[in-house]
Each structure stands twice: as C-alpha cells, then as structure tokens.
C-alpha atoms as a PDB file:
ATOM      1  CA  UNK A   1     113.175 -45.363 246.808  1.00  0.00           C
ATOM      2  CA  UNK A   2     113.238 -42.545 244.491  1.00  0.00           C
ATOM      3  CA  UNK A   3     115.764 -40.214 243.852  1.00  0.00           C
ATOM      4  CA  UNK A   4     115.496 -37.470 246.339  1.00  0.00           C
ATOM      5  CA  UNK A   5     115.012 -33.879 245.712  1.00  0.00           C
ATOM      6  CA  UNK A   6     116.529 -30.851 247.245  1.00  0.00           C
ATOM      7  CA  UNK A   7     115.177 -28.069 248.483  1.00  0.00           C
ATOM      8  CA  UNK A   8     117.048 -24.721 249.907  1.00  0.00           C
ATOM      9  CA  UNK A   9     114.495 -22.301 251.311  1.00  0.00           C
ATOM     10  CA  UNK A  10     115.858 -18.834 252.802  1.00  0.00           C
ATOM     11  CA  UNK A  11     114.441 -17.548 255.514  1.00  0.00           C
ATOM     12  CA  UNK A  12     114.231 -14.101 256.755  1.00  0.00           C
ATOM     13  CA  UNK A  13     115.929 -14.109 260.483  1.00  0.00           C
ATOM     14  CA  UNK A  14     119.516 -14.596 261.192  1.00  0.00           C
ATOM     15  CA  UNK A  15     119.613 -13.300 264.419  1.00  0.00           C
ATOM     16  CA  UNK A  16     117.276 -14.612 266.839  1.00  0.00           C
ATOM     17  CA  UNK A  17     117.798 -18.473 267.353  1.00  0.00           C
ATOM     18  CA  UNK A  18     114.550 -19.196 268.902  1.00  0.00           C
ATOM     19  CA  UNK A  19     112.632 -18.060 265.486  1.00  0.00           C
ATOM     20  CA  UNK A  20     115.853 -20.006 263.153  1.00  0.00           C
ATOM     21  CA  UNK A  21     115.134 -23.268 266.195  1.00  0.00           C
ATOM     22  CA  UNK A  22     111.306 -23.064 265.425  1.00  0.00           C
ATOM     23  CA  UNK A  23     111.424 -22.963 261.365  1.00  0.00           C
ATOM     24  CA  UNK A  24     113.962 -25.810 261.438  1.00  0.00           C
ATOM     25  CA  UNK A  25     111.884 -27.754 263.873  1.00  0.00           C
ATOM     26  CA  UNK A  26     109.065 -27.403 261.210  1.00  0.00           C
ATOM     27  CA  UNK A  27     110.718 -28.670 258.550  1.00  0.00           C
ATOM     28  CA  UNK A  28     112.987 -31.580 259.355  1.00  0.00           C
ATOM     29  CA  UNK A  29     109.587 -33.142 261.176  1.00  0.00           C
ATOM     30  CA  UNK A  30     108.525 -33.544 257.686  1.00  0.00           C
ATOM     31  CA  UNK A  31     111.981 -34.151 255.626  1.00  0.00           C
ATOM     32  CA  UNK A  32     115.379 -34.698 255.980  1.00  0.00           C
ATOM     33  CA  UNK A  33     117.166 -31.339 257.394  1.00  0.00           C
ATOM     34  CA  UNK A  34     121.001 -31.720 255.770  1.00  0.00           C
ATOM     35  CA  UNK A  35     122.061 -28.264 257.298  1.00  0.00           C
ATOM     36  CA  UNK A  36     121.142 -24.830 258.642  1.00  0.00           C
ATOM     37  CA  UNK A  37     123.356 -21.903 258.014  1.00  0.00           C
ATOM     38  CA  UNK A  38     122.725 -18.012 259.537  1.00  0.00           C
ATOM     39  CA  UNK A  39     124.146 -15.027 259.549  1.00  0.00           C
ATOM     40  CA  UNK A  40     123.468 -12.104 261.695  1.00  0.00           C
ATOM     41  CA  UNK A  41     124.756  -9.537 258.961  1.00  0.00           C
ATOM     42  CA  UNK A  42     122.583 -10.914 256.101  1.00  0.00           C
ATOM     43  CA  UNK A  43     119.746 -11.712 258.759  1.00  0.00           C
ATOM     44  CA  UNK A  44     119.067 -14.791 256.675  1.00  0.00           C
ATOM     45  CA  UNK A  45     118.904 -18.760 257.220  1.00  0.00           C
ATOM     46  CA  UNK A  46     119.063 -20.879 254.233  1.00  0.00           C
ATOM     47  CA  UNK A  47     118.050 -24.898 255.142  1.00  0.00           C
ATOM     48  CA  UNK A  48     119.179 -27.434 253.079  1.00  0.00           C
ATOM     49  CA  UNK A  49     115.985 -30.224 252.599  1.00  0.00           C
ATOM     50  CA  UNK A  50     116.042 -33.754 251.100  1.00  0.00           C
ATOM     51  CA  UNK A  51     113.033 -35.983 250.307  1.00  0.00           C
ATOM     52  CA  UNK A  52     110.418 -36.747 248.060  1.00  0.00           C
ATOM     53  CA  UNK A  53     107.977 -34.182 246.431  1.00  0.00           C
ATOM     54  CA  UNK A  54     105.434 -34.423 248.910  1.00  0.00           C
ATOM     55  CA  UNK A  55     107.357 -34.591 251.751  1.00  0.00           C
ATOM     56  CA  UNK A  56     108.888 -31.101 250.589  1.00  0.00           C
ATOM     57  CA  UNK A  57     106.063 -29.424 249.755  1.00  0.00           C
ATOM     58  CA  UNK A  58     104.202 -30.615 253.327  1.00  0.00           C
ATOM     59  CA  UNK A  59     107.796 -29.156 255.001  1.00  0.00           C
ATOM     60  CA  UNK A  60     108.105 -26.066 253.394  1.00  0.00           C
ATOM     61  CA  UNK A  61     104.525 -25.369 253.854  1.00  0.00           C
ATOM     62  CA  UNK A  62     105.599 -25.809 257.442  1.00  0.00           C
ATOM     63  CA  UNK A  63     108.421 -23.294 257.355  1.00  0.00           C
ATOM     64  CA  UNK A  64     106.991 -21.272 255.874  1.00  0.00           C
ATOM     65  CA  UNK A  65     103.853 -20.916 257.963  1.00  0.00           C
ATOM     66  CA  UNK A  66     106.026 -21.057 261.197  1.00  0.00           C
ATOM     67  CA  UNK A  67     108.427 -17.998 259.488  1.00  0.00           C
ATOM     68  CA  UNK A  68     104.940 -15.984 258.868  1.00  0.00           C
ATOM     69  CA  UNK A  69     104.226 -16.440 262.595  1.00  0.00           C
ATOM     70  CA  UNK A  70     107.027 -15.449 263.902  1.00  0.00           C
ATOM     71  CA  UNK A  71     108.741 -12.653 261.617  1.00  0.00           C
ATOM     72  CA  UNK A  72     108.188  -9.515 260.991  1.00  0.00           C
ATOM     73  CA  UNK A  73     109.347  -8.265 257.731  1.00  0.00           C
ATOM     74  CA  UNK A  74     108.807  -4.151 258.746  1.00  0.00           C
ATOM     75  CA  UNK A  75     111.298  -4.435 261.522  1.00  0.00           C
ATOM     76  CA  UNK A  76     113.523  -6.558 259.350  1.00  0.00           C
ATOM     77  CA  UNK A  77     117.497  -5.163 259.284  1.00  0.00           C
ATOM     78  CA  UNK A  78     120.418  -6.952 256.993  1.00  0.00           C
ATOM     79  CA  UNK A  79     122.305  -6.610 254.589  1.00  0.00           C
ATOM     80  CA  UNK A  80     120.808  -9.101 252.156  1.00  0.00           C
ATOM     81  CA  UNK A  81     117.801  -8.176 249.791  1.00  0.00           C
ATOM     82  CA  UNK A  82     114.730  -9.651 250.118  1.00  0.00           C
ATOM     83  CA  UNK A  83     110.678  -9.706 249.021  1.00  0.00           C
ATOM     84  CA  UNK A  84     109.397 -11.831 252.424  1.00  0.00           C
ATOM     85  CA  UNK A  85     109.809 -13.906 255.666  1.00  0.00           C
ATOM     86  CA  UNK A  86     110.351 -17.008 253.161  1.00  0.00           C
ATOM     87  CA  UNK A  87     111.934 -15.138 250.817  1.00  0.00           C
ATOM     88  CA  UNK A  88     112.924 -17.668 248.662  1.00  0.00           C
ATOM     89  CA  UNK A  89     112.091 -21.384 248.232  1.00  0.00           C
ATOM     90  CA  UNK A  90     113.963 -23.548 245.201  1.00  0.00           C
ATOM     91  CA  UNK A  91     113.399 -26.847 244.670  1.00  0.00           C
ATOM     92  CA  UNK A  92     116.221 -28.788 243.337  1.00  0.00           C
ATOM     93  CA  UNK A  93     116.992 -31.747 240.599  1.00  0.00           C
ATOM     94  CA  UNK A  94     120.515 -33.060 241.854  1.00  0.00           C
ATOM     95  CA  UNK A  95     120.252 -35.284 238.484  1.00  0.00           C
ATOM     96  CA  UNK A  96     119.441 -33.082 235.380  1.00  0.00           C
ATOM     97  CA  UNK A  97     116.421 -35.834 234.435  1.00  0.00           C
ATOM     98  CA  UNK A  98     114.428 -34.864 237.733  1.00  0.00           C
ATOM     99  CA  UNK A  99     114.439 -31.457 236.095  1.00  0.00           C
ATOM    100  CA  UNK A 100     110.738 -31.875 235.247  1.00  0.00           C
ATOM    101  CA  UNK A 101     110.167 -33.853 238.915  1.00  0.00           C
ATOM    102  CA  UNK A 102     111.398 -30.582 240.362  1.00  0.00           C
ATOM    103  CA  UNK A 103     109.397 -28.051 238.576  1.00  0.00           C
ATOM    104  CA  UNK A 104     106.094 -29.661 238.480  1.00  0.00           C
ATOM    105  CA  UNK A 105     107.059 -29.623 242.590  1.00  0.00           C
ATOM    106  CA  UNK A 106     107.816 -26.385 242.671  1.00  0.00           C
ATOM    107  CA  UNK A 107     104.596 -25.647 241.155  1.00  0.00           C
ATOM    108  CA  UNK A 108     102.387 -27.758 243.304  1.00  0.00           C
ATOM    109  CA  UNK A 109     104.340 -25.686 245.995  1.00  0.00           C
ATOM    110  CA  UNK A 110     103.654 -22.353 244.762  1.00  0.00           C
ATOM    111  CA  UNK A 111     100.047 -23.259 244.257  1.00  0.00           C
ATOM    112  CA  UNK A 112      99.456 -24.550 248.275  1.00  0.00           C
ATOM    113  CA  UNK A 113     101.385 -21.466 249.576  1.00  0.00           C
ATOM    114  CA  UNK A 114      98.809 -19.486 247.687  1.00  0.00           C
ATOM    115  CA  UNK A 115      95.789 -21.252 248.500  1.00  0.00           C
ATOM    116  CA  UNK A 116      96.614 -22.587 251.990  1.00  0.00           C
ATOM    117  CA  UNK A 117      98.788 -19.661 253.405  1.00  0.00           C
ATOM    118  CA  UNK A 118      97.215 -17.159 251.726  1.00  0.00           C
ATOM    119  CA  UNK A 119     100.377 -15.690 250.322  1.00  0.00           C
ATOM    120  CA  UNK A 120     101.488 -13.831 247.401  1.00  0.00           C
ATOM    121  CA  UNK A 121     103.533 -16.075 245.610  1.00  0.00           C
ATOM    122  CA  UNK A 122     106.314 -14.809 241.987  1.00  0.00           C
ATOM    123  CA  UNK A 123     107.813 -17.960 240.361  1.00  0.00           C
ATOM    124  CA  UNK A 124     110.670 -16.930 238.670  1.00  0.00           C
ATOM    125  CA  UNK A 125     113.540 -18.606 236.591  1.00  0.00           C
ATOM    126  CA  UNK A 126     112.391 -21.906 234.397  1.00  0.00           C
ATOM    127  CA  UNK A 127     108.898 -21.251 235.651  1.00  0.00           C
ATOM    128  CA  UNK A 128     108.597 -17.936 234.924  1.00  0.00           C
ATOM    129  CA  UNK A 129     110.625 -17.640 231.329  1.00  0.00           C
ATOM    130  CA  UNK A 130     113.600 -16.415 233.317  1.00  0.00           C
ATOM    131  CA  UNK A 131     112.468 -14.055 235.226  1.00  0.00           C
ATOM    132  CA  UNK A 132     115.298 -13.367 238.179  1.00  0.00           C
ATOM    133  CA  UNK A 133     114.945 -13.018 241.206  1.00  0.00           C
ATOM    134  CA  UNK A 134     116.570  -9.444 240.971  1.00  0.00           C
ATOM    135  CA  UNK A 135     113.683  -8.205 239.270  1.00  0.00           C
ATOM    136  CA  UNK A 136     111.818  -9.057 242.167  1.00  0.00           C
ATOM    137  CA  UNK A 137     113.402  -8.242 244.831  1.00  0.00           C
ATOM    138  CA  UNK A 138     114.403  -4.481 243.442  1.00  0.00           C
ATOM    139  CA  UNK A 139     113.269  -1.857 246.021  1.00  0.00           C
ATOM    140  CA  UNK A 140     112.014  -4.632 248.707  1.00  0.00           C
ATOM    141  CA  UNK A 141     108.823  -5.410 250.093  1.00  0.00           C
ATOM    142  CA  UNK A 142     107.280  -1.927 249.857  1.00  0.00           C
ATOM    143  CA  UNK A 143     108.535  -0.980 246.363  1.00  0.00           C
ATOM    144  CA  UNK A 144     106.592  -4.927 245.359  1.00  0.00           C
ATOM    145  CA  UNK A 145     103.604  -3.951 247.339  1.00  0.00           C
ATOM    146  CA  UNK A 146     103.461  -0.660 245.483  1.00  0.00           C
ATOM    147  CA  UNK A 147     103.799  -2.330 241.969  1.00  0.00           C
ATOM    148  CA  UNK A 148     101.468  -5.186 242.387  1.00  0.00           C
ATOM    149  CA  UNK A 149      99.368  -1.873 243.531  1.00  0.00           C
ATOM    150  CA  UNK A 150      99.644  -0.510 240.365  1.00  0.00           C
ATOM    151  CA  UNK A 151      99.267  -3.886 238.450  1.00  0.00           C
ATOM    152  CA  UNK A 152     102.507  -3.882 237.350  1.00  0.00           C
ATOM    153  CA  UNK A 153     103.198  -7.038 238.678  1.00  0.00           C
ATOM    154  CA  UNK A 154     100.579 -10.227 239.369  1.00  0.00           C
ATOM    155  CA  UNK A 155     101.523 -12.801 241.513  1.00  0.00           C
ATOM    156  CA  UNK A 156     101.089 -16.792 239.999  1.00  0.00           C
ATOM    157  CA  UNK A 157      99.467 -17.795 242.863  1.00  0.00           C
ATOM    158  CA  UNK A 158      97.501 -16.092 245.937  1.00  0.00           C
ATOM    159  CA  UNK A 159      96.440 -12.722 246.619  1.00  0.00           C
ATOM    160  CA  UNK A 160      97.238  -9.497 244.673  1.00  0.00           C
ATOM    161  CA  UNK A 161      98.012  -7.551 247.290  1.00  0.00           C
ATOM    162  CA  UNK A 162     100.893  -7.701 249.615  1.00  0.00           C
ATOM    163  CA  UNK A 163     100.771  -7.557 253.675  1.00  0.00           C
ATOM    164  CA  UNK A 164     103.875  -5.736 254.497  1.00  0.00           C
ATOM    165  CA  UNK A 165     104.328  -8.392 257.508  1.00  0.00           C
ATOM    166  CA  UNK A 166     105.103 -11.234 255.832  1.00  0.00           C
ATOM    167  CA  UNK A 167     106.197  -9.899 252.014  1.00  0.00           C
ATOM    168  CA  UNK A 168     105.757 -12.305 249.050  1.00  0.00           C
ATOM    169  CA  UNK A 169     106.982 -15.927 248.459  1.00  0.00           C
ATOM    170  CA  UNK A 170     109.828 -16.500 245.262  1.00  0.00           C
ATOM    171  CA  UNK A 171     109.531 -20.221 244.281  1.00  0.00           C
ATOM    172  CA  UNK A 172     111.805 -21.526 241.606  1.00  0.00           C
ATOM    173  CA  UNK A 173     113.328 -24.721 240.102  1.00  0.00           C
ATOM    174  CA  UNK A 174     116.742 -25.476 239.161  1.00  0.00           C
ATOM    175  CA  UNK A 175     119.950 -27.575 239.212  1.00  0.00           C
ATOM    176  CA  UNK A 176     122.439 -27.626 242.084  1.00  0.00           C
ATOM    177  CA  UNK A 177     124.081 -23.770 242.682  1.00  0.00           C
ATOM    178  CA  UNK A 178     127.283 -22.637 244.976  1.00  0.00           C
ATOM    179  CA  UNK A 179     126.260 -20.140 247.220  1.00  0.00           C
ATOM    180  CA  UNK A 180     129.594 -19.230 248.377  1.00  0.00           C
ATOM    181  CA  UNK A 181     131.431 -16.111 250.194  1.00  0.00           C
ATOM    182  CA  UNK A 182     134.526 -14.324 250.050  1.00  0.00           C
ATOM    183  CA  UNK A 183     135.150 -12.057 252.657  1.00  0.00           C
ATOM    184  CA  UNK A 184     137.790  -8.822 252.278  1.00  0.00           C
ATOM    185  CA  UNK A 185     139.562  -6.565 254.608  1.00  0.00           C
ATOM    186  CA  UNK A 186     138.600  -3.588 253.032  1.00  0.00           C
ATOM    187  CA  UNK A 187     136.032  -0.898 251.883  1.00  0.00           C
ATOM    188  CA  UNK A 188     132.551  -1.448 250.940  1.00  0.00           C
ATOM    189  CA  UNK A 189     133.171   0.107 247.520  1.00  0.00           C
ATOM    190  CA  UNK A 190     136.783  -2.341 246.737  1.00  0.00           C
ATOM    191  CA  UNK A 191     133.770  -5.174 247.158  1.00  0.00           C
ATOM    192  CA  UNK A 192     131.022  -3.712 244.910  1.00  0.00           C
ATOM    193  CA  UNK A 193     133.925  -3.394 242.298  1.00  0.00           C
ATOM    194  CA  UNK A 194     135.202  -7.074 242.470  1.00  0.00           C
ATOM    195  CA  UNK A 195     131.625  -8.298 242.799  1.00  0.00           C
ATOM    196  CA  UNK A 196     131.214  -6.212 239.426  1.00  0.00           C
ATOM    197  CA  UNK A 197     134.090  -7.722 237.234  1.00  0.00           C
ATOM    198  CA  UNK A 198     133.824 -11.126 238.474  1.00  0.00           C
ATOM    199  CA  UNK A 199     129.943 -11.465 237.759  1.00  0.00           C
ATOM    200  CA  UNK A 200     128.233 -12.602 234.712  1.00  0.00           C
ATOM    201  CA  UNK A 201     126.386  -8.761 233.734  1.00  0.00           C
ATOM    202  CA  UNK A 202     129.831  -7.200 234.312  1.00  0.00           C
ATOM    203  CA  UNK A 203     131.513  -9.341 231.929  1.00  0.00           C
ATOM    204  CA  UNK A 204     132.654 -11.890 234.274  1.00  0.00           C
ATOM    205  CA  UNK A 205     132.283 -15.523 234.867  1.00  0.00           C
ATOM    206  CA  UNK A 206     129.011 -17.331 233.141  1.00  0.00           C
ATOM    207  CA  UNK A 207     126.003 -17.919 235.594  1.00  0.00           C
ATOM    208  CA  UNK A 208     127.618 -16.183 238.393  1.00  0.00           C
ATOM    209  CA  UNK A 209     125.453 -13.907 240.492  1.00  0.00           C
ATOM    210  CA  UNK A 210     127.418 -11.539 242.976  1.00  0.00           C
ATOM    211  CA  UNK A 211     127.341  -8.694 245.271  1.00  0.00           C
ATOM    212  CA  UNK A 212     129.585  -6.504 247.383  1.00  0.00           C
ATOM    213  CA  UNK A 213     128.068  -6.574 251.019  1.00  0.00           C
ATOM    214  CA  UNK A 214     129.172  -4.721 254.064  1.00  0.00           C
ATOM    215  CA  UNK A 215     129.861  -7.078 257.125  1.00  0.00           C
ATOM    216  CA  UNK A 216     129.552  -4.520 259.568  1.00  0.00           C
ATOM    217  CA  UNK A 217     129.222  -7.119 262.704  1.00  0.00           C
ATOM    218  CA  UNK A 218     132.537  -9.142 261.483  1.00  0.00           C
ATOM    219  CA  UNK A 219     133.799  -5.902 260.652  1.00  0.00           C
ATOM    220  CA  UNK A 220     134.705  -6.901 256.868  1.00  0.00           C
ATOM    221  CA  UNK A 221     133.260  -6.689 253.167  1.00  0.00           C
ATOM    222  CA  UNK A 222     131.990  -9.507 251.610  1.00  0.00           C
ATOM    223  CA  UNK A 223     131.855 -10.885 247.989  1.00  0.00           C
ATOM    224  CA  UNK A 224     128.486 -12.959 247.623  1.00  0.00           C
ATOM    225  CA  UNK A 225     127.893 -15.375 244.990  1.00  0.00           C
ATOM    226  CA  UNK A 226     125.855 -18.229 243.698  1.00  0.00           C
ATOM    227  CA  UNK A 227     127.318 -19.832 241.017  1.00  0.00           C
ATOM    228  CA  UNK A 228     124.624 -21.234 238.800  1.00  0.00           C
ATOM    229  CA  UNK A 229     126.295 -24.079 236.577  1.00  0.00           C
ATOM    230  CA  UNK A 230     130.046 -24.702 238.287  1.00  0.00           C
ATOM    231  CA  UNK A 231     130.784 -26.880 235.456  1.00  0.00           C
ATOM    232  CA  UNK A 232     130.686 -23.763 232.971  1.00  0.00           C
ATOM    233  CA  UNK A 233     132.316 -21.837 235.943  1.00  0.00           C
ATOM    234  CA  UNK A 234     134.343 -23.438 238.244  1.00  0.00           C
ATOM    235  CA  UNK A 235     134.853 -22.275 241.926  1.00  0.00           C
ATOM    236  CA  UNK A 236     138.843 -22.615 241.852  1.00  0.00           C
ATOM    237  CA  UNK A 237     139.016 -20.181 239.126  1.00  0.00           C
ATOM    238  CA  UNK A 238     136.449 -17.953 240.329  1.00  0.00           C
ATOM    239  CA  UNK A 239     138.275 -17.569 243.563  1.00  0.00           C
ATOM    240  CA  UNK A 240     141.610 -17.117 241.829  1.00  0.00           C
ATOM    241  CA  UNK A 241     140.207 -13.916 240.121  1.00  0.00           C
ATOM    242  CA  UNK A 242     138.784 -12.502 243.652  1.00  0.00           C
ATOM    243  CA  UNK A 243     142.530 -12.900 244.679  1.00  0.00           C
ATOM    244  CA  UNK A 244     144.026 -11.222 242.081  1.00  0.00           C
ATOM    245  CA  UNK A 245     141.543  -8.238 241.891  1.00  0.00           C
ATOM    246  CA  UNK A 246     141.901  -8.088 245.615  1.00  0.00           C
ATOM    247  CA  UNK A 247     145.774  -8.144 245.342  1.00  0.00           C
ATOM    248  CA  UNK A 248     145.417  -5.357 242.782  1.00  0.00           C
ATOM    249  CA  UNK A 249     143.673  -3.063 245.305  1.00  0.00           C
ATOM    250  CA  UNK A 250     145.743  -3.632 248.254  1.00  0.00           C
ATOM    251  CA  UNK A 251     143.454  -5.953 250.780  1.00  0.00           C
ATOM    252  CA  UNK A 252     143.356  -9.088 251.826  1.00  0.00           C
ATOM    253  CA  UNK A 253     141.316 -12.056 251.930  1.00  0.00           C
ATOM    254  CA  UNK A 254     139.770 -12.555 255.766  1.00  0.00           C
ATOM    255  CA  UNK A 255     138.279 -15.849 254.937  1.00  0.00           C
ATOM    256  CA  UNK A 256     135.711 -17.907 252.288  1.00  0.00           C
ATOM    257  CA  UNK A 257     132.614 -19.379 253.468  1.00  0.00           C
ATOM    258  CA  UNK A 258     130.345 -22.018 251.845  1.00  0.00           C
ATOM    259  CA  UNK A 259     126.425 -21.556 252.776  1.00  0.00           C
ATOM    260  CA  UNK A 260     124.490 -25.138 252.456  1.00  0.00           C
ATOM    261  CA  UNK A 261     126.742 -28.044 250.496  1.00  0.00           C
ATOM    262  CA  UNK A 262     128.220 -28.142 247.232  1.00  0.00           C
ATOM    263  CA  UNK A 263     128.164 -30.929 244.749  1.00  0.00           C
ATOM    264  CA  UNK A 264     130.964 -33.539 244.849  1.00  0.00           C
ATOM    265  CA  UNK A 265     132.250 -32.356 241.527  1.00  0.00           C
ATOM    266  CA  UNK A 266     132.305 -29.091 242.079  1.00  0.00           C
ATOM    267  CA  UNK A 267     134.064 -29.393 245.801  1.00  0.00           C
ATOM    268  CA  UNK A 268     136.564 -31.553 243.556  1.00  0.00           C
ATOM    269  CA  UNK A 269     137.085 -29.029 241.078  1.00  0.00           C
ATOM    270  CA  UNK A 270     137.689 -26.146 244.060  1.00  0.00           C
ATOM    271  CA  UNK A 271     141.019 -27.736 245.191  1.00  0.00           C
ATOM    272  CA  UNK A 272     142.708 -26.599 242.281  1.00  0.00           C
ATOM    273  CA  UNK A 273     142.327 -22.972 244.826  1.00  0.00           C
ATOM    274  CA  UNK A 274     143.342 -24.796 247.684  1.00  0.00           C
ATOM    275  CA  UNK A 275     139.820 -24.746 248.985  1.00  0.00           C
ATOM    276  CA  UNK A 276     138.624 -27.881 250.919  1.00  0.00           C
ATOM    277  CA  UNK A 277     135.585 -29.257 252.195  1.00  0.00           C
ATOM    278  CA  UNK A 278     134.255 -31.507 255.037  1.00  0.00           C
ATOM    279  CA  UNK A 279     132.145 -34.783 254.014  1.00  0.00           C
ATOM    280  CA  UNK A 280     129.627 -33.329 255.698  1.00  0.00           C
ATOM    281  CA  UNK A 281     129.518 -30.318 253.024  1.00  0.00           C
ATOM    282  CA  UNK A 282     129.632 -32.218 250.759  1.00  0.00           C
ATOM    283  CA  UNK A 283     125.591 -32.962 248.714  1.00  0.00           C
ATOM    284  CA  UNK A 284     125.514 -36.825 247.651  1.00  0.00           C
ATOM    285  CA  UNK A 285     127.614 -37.502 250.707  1.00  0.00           C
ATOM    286  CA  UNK A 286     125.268 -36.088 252.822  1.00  0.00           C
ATOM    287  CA  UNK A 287     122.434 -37.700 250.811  1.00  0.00           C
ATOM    288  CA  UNK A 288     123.591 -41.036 251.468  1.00  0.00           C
ATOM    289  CA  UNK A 289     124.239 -40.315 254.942  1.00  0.00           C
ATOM    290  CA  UNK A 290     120.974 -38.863 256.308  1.00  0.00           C
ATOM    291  CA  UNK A 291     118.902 -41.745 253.609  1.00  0.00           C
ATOM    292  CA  UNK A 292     120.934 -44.631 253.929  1.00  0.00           C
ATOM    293  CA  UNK A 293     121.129 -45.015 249.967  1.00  0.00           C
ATOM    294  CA  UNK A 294     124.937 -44.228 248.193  1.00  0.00           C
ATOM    295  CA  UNK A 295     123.830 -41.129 246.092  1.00  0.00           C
ATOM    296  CA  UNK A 296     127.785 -40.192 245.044  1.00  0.00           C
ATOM    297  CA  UNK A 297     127.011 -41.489 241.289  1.00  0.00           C
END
C-alpha cells in the first residue's frame, strides 16, 4: 500500500459531544480516525486522519458537511480564533517526498468543498505563497465576511460571499507540527507575555506559533503552540524557556498537554524536559497500529 497521509481537521464545537460523536462518526467511516481531542475552553476538536488521498478527501468532505449541519458559528463561544465550523483542514506529508502527494490533495480538497458544499474556501501556507492562517482568521467570521464584501479578499474556491452560519473553510498542506499546551497558574496577561518571547515574531523560537489564552473553565492561563519544524525547534527546549519565564514571574506550571500525536523524533527529543508520551501518542506508532504496516522508519 502506499504511504499514508495525514490529515488534522479542527472543528468548531468542543462542548457538546453529540455534535464532536457525529463529525467523528463521519469521518472514520471513510478513513482511519487515530484520535479526537476537545476542549470546552477553546470550543474546538481537532481529529487526527490517516489514509490515502481519496479516502481523505471523501472523509473530510464528510466532516465537514456533518459540522455545517450541526454548528452554528453565530452562537459560537471559546477562546480559540476561528473563520468557520471546519475551521481548518491540513493535509499532511509524514515523509517530506509526499510533500507534492499532499498538496495536490489538499487542492482536490479545497476544490470539492467549493463545488460540492458550496463553501467559501482560503488556502493558505504552501498553497497560497505563505499566506497564514492569522491573516485569515483576524477579526473572525464577520470581519472575513465584511472583507470578501469589499473584495478585499477572494476565496480559491466557492462562493464570494460568506454565510455567517457556517464561516469559511482554511485548507493547507504541510509537514508534521506539535500542537502542544502549557498551562500556568496565573494572569491572562503573565501568558500573553511568555507566549510573546517564546514565539517566532517576538524573537523567539523558529516556526513556533503561540498564544496566551485564558482557561476560564480549568481556571488557568494557557500557552498555545504549534511548533512548525521541531527539528529546527525542539519541544524540550521550548518548554525549558516557558519554565524559566514562568519562574521569573512568580507562577507555576499546572500541567502540559499534547493535542493529536507527535512524531517519534520529536517525542524523543522532548525527554530531554522530562516530558513523556504514550505509544498511543505517538504518529508512526499509531500508523502501524490502526494499518497493520510498521511506519516507525
């Protein structure tokens, strides 16, 4: 068999299990569902997908469809920006030569959400000459629907205008990232300020991507992050720098939290900070386990 892609879609709904149930339903009838993680603070799922390109595509079209039926973005609360019910929808070479596998996926994708869904749908990274998803998600749903509007912004694919209910679709291609948490026992503002030195436009680590988020259901702050290329930026030394900023401003660490799986390297590499992971965390080990094929070279 081939090589499998990945796929992490992010969905939304956090909160009510019935909608998460439903969406996940969809797509692991159609690929291989390797995890589910929500949170009612961010009011987000993100699904981790394996499988071939058009076993993806026919999934996520799934999701995506069922998140559209069941979501509505206006009443949407959390902490966690966002431009739609499917907010975002990567696909992902685990290998850097399915790079161009993955895009051309990603694109087929984009173009059957537009035409079949009937949804606005922004590429952004590699297919879009780097556009980030910042960029699109500034100001939310309304602030897009008032610049596509103007014809400030065209989607790639679908409509031009935006239906407040459902938002836009962000599809993008790209290697394996670390979406990974560090929550604080502190002030919003002590999080904003860590997230700021520690991330790439601060001045901070290469490729990392990271916010200060209140917790208010946990009753914490949060530090969230996706580390783009761990190999450039390694998690171990990424939390090390958390700790010391947060021992510099007096709070402590409540806990870490990995959303989806990490890459067997990079879980390696994270031990030098003490941090462990389960097998079943773990990407290639998961591949080979929910496949049948041994996917840890």
């Amino acid at each position: 068999m081939a090589f499998p892609l990945e796929a992490v879609p992010n969905f939304s709904e956090g909160r009510d299990q019935a909608v998460v149930d439903a969406i996940a339903e969809a797509l692991g009838a159609r690929a291989a569902l390797l995890d589910v993680h929500g949170d009612a603070d961010h009011n987000r799922s993100v699904f981790t997908l394996a499988g071939g390109e058009r076993e993806l595509v026919d999934a996520l079209l799934a999701g995506v469809a069922a998140a559209s039926e069941r979501i509505d973005l206006r009443r949407h609360e959390g902490v966690h920006p966002c431009a739609g019910v499917a907010d975002v929808l990567p696909i992902v070479a685990v290998r850097p030569e399915d790079a161009e596998r993955a895009r051309a996926c990603a694109l087929e994708l984009a173009r059957r959400i537009g035409a079949e869904l009937e949804l606005p749908v922004f590429v952004y990274g590699e297919l879009a000459r780097g556009r980030r998803l910042p960029e699109l998600r500034r100001g939310g749903p309304a602030e897009l629907a008032r610049r596509m509007e103007s014809g400030e912004l065209k989607p790639d694919f679908g409509p031009a205008t935006l239906d407040l209910r459902s938002g836009a679709v962000l599809v993008g291609a790209r290697s394996p990232l670390i979406a990974f948490n560090v929550n604080l026992r502190g002030g919003l503002e002590v999080a904003r300020e860590i997230a700021g030195v520690v991330r790439e436009d601060g001045g901070g680590f290469a490729g990392l991507r990271a916010l200060g988020l209140q917790l208010s259901e946990a009753g914490l702050v949060q530090v969230s992050m996706n580390i783009e290329d761990w190999q450039k930026s390694g998690l171990a030394e990424i939390v090390r720098r958390i700790e010391l900023e947060a021992k510099r401003h007096g709070v402590e660490i409540a806990g870490t939290e990995l959303v989806g799986l990490i890459p067997l390297g990079a879980a390696a590499e994270a031990e030098q900070a003490g941090l462990s992971f389960a097998p079943a965390q773990i990407l290639e080990l998961r591949l080979g386990s929910e496949l049948g094929e041994d996917f840890e070279q």
